[in-house]
C-alpha atoms as a PDB file:
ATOM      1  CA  UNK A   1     -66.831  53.431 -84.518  1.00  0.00           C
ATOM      2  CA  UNK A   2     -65.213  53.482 -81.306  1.00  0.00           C
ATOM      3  CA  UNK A   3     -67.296  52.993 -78.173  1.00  0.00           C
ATOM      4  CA  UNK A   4     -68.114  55.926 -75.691  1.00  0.00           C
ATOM      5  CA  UNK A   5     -65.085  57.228 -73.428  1.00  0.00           C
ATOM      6  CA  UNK A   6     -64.492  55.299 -70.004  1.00  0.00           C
ATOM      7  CA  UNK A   7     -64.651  57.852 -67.089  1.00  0.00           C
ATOM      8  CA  UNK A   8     -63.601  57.116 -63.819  1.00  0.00           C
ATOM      9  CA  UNK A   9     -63.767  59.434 -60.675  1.00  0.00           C
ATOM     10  CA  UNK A  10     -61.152  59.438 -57.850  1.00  0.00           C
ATOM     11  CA  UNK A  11     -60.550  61.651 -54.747  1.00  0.00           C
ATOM     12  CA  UNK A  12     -58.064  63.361 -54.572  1.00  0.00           C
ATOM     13  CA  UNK A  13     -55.665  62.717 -52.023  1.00  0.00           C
ATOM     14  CA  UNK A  14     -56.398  66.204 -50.082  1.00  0.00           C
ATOM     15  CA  UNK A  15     -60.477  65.312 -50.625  1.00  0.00           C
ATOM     16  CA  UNK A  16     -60.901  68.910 -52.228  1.00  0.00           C
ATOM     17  CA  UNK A  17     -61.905  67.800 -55.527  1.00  0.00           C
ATOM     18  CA  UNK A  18     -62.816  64.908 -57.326  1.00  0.00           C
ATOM     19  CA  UNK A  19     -60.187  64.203 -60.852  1.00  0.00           C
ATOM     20  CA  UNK A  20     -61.660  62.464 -63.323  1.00  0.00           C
ATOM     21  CA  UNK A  21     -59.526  59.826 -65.579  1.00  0.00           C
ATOM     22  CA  UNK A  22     -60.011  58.078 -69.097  1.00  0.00           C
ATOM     23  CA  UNK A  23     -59.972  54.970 -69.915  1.00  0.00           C
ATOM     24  CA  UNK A  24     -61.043  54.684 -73.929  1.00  0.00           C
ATOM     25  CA  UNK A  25     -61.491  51.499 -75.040  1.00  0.00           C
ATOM     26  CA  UNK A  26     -61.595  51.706 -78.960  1.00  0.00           C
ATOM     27  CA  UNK A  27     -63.227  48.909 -81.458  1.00  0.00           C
ATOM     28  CA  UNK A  28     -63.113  47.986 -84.644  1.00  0.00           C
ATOM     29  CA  UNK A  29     -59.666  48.267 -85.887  1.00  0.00           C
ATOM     30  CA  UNK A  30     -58.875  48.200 -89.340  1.00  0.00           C
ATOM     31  CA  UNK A  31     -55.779  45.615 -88.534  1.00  0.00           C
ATOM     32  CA  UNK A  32     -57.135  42.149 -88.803  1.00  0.00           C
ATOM     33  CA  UNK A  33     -56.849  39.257 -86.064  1.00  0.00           C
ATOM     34  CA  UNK A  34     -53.704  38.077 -87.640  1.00  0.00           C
ATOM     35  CA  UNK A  35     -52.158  41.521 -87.561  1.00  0.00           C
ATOM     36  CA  UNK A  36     -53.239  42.051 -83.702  1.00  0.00           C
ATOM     37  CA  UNK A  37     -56.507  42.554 -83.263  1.00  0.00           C
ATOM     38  CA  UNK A  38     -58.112  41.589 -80.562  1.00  0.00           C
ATOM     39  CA  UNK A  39     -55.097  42.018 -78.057  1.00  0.00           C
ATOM     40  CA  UNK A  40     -56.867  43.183 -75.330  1.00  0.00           C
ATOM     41  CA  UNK A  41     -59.894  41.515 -73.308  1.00  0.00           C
ATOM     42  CA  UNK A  42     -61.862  42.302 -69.891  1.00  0.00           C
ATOM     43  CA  UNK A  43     -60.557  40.019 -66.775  1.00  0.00           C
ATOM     44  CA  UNK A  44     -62.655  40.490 -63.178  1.00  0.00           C
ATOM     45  CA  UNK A  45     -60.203  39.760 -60.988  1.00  0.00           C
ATOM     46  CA  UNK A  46     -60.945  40.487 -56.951  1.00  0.00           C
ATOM     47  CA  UNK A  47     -64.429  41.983 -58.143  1.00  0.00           C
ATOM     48  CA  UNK A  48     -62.612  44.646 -60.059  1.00  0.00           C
ATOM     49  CA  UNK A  49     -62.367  45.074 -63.890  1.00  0.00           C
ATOM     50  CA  UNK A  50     -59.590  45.155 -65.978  1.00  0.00           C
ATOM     51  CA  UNK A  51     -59.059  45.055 -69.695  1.00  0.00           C
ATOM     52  CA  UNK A  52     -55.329  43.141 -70.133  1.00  0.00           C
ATOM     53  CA  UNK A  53     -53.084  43.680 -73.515  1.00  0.00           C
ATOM     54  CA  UNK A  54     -51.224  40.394 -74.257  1.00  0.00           C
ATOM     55  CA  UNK A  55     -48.637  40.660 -77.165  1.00  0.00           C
ATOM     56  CA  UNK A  56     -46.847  37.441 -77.986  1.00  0.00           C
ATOM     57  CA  UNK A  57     -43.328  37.002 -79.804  1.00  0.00           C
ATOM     58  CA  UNK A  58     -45.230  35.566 -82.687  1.00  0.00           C
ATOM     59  CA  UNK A  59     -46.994  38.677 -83.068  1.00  0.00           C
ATOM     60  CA  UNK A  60     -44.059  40.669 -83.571  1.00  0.00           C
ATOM     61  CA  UNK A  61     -42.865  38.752 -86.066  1.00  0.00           C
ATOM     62  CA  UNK A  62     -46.008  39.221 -87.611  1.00  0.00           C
ATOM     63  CA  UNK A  63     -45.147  42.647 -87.613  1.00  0.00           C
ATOM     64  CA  UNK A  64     -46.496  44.290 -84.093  1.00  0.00           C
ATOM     65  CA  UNK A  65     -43.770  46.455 -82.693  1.00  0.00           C
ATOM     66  CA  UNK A  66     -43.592  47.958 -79.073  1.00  0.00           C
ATOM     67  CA  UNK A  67     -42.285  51.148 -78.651  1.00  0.00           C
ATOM     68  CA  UNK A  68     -41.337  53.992 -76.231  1.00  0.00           C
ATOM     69  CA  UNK A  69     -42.213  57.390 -76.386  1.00  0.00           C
ATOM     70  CA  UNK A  70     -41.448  60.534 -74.575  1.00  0.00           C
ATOM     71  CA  UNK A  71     -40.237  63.208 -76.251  1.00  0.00           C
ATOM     72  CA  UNK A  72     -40.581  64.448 -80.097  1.00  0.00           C
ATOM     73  CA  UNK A  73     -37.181  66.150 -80.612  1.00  0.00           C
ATOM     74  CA  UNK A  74     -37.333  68.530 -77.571  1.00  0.00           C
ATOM     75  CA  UNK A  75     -41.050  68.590 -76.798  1.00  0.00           C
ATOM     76  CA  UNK A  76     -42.844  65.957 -74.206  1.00  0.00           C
ATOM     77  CA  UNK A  77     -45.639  63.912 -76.335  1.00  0.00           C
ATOM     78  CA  UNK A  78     -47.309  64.753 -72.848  1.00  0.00           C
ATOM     79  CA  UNK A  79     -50.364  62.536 -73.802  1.00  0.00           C
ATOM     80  CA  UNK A  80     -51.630  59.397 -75.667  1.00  0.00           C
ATOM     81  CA  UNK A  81     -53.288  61.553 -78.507  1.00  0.00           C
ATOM     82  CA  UNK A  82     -50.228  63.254 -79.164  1.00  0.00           C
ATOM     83  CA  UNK A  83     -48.378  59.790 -79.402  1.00  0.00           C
ATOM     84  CA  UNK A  84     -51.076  58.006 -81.533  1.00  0.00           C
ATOM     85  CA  UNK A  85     -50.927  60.857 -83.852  1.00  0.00           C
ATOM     86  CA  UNK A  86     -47.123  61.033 -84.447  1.00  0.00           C
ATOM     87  CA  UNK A  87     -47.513  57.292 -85.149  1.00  0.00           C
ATOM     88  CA  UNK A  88     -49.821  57.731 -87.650  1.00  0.00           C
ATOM     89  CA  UNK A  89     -47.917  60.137 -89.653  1.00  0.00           C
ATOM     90  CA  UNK A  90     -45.267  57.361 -89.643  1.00  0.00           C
ATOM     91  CA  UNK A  91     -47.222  55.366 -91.378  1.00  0.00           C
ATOM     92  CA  UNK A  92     -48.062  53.085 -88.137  1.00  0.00           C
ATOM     93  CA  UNK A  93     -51.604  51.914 -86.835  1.00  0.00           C
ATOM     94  CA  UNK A  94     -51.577  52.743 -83.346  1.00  0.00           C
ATOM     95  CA  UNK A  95     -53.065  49.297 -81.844  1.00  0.00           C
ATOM     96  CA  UNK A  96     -52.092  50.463 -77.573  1.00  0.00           C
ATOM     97  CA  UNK A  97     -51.207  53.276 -75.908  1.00  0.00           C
ATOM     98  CA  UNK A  98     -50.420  53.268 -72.285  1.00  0.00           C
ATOM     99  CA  UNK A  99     -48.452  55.297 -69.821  1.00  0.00           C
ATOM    100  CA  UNK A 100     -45.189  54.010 -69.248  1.00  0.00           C
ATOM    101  CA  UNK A 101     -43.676  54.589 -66.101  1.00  0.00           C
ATOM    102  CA  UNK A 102     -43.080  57.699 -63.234  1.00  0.00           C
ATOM    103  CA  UNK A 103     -42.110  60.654 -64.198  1.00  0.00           C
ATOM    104  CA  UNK A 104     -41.098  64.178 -62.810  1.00  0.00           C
ATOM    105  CA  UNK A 105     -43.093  67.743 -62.728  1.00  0.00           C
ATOM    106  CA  UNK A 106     -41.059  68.138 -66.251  1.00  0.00           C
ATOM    107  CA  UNK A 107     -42.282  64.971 -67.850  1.00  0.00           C
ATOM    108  CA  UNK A 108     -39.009  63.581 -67.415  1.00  0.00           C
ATOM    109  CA  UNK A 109     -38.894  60.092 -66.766  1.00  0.00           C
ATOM    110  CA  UNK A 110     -37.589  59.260 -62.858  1.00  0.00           C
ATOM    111  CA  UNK A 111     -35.523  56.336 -63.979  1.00  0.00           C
ATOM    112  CA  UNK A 112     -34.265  54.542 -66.572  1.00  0.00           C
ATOM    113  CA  UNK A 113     -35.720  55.023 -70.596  1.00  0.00           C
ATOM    114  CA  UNK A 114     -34.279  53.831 -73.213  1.00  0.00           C
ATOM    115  CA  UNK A 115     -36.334  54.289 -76.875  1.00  0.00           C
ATOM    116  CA  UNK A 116     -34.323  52.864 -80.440  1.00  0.00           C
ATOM    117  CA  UNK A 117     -31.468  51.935 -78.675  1.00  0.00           C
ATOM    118  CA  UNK A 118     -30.393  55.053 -77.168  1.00  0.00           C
ATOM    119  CA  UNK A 119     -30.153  56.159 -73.273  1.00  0.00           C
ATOM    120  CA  UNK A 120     -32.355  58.886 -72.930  1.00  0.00           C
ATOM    121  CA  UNK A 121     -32.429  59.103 -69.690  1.00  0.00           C
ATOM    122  CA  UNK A 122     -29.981  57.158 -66.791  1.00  0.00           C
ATOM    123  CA  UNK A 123     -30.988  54.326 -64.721  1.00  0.00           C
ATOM    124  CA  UNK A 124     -31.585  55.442 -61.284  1.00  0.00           C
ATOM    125  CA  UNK A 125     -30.126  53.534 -58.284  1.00  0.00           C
ATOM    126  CA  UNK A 126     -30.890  56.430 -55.595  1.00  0.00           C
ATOM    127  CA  UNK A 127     -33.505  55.457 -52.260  1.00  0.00           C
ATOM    128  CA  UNK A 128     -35.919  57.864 -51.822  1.00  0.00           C
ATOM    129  CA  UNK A 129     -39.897  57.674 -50.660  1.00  0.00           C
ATOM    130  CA  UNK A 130     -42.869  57.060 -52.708  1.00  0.00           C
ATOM    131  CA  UNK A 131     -43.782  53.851 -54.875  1.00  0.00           C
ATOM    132  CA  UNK A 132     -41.110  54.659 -57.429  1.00  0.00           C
ATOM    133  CA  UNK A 133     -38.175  53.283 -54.604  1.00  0.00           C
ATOM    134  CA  UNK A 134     -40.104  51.279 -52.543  1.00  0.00           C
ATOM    135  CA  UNK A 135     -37.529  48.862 -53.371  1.00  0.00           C
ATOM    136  CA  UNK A 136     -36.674  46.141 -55.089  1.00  0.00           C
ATOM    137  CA  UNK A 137     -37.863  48.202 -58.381  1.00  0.00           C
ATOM    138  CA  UNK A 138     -37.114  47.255 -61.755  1.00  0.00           C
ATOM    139  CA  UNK A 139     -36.638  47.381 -65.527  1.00  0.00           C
ATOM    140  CA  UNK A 140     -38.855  46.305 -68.401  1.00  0.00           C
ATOM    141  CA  UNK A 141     -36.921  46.144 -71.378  1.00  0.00           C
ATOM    142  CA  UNK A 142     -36.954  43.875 -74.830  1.00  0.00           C
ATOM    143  CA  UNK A 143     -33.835  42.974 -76.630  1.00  0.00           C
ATOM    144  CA  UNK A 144     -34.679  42.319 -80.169  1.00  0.00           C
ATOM    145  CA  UNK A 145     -37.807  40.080 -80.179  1.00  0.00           C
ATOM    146  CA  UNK A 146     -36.923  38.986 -76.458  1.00  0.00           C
ATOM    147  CA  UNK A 147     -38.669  40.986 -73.487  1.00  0.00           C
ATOM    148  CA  UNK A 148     -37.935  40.654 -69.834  1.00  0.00           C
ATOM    149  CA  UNK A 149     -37.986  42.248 -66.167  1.00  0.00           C
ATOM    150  CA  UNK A 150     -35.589  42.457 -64.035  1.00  0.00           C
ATOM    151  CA  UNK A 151     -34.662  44.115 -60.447  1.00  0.00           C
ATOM    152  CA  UNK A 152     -32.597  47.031 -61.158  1.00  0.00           C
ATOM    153  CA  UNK A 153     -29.147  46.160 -59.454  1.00  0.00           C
ATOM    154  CA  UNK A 154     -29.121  43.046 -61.635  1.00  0.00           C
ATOM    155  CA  UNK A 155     -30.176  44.734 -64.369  1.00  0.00           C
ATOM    156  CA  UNK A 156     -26.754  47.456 -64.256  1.00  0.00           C
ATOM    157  CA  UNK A 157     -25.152  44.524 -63.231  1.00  0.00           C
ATOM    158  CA  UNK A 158     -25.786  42.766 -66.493  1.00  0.00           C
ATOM    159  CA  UNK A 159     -24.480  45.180 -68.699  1.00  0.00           C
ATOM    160  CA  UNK A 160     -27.628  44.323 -71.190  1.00  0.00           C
ATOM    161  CA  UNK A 161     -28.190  46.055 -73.936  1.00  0.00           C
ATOM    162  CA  UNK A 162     -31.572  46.960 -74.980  1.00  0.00           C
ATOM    163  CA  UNK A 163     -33.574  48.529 -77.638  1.00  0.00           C
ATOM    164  CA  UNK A 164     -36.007  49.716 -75.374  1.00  0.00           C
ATOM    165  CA  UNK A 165     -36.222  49.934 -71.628  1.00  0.00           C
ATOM    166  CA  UNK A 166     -38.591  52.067 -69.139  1.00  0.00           C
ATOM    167  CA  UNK A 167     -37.935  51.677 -65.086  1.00  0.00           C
ATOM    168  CA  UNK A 168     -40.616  51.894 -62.330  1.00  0.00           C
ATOM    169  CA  UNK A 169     -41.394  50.522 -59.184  1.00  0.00           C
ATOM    170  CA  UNK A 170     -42.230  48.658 -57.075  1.00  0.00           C
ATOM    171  CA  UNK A 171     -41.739  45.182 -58.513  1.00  0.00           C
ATOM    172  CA  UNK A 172     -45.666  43.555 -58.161  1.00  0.00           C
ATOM    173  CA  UNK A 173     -43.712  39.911 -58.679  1.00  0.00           C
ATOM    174  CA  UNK A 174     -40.519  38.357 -59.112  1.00  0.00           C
ATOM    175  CA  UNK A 175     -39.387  35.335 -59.650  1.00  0.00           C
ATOM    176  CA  UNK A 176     -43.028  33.687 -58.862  1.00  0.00           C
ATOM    177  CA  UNK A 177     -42.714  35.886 -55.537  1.00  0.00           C
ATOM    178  CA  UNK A 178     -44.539  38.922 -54.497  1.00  0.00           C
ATOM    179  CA  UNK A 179     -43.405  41.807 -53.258  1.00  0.00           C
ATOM    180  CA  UNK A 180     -42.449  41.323 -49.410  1.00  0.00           C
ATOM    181  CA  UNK A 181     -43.763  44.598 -48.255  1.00  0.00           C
ATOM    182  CA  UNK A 182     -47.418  44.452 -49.845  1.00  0.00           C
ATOM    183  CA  UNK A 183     -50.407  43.396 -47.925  1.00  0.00           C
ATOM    184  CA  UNK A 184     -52.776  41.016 -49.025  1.00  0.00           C
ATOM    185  CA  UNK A 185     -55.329  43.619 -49.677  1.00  0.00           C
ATOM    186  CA  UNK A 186     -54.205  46.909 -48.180  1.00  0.00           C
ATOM    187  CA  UNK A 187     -56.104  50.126 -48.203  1.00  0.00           C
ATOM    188  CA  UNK A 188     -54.770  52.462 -50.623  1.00  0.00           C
ATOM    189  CA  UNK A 189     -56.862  51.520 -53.698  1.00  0.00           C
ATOM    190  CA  UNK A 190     -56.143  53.187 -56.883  1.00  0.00           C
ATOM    191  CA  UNK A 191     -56.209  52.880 -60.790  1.00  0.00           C
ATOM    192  CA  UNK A 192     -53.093  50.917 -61.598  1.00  0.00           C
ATOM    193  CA  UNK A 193     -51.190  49.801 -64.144  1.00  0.00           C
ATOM    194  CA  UNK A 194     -48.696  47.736 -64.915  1.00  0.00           C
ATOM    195  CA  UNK A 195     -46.566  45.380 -67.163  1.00  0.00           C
ATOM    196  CA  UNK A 196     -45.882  41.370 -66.864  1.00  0.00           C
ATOM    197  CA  UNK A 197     -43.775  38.893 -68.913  1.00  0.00           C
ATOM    198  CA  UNK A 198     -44.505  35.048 -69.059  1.00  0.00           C
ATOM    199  CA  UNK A 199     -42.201  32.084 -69.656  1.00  0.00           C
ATOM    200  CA  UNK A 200     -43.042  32.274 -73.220  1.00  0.00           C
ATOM    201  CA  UNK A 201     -41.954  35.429 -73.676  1.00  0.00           C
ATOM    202  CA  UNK A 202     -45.292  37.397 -73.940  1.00  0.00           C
ATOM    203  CA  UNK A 203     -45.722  40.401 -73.069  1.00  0.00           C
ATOM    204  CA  UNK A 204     -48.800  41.601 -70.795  1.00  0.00           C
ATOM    205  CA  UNK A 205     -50.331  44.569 -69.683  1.00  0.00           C
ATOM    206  CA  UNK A 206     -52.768  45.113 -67.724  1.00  0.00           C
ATOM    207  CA  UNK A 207     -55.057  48.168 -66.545  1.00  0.00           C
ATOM    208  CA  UNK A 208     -57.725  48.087 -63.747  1.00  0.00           C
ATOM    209  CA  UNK A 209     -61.097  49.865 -64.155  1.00  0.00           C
ATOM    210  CA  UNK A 210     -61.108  50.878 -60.756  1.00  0.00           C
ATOM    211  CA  UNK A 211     -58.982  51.250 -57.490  1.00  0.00           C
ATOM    212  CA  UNK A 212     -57.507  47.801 -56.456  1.00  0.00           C
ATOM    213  CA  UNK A 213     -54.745  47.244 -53.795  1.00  0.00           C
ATOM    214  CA  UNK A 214     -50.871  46.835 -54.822  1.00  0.00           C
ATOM    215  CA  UNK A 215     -51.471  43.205 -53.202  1.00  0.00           C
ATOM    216  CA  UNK A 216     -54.551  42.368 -55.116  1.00  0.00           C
ATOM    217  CA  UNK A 217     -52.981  43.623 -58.308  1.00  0.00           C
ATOM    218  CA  UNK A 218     -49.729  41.715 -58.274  1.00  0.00           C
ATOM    219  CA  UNK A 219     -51.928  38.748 -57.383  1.00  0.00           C
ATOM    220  CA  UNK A 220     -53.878  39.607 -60.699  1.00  0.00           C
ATOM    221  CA  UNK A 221     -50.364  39.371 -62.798  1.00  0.00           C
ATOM    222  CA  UNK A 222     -49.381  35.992 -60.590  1.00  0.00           C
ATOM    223  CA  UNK A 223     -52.296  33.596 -60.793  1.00  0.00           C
ATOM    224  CA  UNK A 224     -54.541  35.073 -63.413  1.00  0.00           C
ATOM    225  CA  UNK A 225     -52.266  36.540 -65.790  1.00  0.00           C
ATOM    226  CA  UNK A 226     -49.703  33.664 -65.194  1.00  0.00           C
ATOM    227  CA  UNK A 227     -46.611  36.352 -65.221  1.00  0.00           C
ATOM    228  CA  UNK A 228     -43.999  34.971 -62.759  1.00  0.00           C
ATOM    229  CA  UNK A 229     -42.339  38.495 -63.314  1.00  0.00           C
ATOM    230  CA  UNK A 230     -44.405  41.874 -63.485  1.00  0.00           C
ATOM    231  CA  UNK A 231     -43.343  45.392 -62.906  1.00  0.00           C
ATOM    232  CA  UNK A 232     -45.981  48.586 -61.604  1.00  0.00           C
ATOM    233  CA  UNK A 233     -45.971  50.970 -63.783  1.00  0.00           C
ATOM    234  CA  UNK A 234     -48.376  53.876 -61.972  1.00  0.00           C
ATOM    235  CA  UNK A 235     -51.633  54.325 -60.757  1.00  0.00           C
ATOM    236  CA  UNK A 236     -54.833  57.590 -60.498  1.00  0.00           C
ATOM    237  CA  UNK A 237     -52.736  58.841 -63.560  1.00  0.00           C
ATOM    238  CA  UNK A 238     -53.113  55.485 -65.392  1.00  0.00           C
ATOM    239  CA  UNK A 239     -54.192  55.246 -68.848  1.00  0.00           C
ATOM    240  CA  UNK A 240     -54.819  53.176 -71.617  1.00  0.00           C
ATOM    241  CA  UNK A 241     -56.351  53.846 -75.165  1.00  0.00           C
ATOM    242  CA  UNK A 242     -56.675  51.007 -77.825  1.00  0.00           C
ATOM    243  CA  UNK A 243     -57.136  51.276 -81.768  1.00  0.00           C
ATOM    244  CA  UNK A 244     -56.378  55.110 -81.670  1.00  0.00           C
ATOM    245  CA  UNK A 245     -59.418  56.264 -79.677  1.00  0.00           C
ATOM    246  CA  UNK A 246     -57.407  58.759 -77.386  1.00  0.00           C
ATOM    247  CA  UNK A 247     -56.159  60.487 -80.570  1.00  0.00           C
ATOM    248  CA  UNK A 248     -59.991  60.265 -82.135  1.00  0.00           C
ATOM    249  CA  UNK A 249     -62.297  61.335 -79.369  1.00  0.00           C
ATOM    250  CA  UNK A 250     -59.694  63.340 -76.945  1.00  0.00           C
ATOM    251  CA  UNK A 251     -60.374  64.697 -73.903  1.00  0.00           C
ATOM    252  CA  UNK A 252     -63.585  66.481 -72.139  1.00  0.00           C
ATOM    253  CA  UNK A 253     -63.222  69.863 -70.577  1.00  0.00           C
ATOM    254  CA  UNK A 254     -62.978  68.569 -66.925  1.00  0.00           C
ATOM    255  CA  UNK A 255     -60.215  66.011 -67.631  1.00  0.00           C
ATOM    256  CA  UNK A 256     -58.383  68.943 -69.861  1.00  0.00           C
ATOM    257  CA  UNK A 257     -58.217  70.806 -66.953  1.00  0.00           C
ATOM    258  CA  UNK A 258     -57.637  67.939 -63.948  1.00  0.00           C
ATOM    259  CA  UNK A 259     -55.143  65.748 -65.331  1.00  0.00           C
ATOM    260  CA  UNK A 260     -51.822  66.341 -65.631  1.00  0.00           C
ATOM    261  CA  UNK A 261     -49.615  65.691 -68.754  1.00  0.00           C
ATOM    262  CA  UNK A 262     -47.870  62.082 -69.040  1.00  0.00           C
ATOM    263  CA  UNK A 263     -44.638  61.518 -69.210  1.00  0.00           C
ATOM    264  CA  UNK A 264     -42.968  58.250 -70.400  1.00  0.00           C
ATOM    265  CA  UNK A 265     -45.790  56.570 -72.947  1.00  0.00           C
ATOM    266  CA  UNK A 266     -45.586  53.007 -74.588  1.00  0.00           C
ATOM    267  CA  UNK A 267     -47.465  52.172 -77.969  1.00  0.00           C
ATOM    268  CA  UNK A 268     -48.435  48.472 -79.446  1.00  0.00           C
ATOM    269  CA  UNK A 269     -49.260  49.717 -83.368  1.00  0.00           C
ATOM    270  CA  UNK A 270     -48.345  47.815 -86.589  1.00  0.00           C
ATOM    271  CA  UNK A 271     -47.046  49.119 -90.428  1.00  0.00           C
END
């Protein structure tokens, strides 16, 4: 059995209302360790919880497979239910879900998403305000069995071709270095997520329990996570659902009503 639903509580930015997120942290998968259970643990980092997804290349051999999600044919998924069940009628165990990057009112991703090869949507170069272009932003992406992150101009630059790739911003680190405009602990503190890659090649992601600073969290990927490179993926929307729980238990009333749909989703499950 699963264990009971995560809520969490935020303001809202105009203090009207409070909207209440999910976190569902599912047990007891029927995969076994060798096949990827287990990928996820708790991590206090800064006196805040987080539970951190770490997916090595060994694993995918093994058979783990990362994917993109955001449409099915010309419908959004719009959730990590709706994902976890289309993966099950594949014939996949759903092992991750999280959300995968911004995304406009549509569901449409903001920048760049790639999914099985193909462009679904451009990469996006453009300045504009809000956390998507505080820039330098980036790209995740994995070529094959190799994943990376890279700024964005050096990614179009490259001319790499991917079989997946989602774009978001800002960059938390790069190259060992964090991001020159964020405090050391500033005060917007939110839910956040985001995505890191180390040396080795493994792949981490990591979700806090509660509101943490953009400087606190990069720090989190940097010195705790050991990811010399880690993109932001979002934050108050951020979600993450392990073993299929999101698709088991859905959502209470409130949260039905509060949240908004997601856009851009990314799945960890195995054949």
């Amino acid at each position: 059995m699963g264990r009971p639903i995560w809520r969490y509580a935020i303001p809202a930015m105009a203090a009207i209302c409070a909207l209440a997120f999910q976190f569902y942290p599912g047990a007891g998968s029927a995969a076994s360790a060798a096949k990827g259970d287990g990928i996820c643990r708790d991590v206090v980092f800064a006196g805040v919880q987080h539970v951190v997804c770490e997916i090595s290349p060994l694993q995918q051999q093994h058979g783990l497979r990362i994917d993109l999600h955001w449409k099915d044919g010309e419908t959004a998924f719009g959730s990590l239910g709706a994902v976890e069940r289309h993966l099950t009628q594949q014939g996949r165990t759903p092992l991750l879900t999280m959300n995968a990057g911004m995304y406009e009112a549509d569901l449409s991703p903001v920048g760049l998403f790639i999914a099985g090869g193909r462009t679904l949507h451009p990469l996006n170069t453009r300045s504009g305000s809000g956390n998507f272009y505080m820039k330098p932003n980036g790209v995740f992406f994995i070529s094959g069995r190799k994943a990376g992150i890279m700024e964005t101009r050096a990614f179009a630059r490259s001319g790499r071709k991917t079989d997946l790739a989602t774009q978001s911003g800002p960059l938390l680190v790069m190259g060992g270095k964090i991001h020159p405009r964020f405090q050391a602990d500033g005060d917007s503190r939110k839910i956040r997520n985001g995505v890191g890659v180390r040396k080795d090649g493994t792949v981490v992601f990591a979700i806090s329990r509660q509101g943490i600073s953009f400087g606190q969290f990069a720090r989190l990927f940097l010195y705790t996570l050991h990811c010399p490179d880690a993109l932001y993926l979002d934050g108050s929307v951020s979600q993450l659902s392990q073993n299929g729980a999101a698709a088991r238990e859905g959502l209470g009333q409130a949260e039905t009503i509060l949240r908004k749909p997601l856009g851009p989703i990314l799945s960890v499950s195995i054949k």
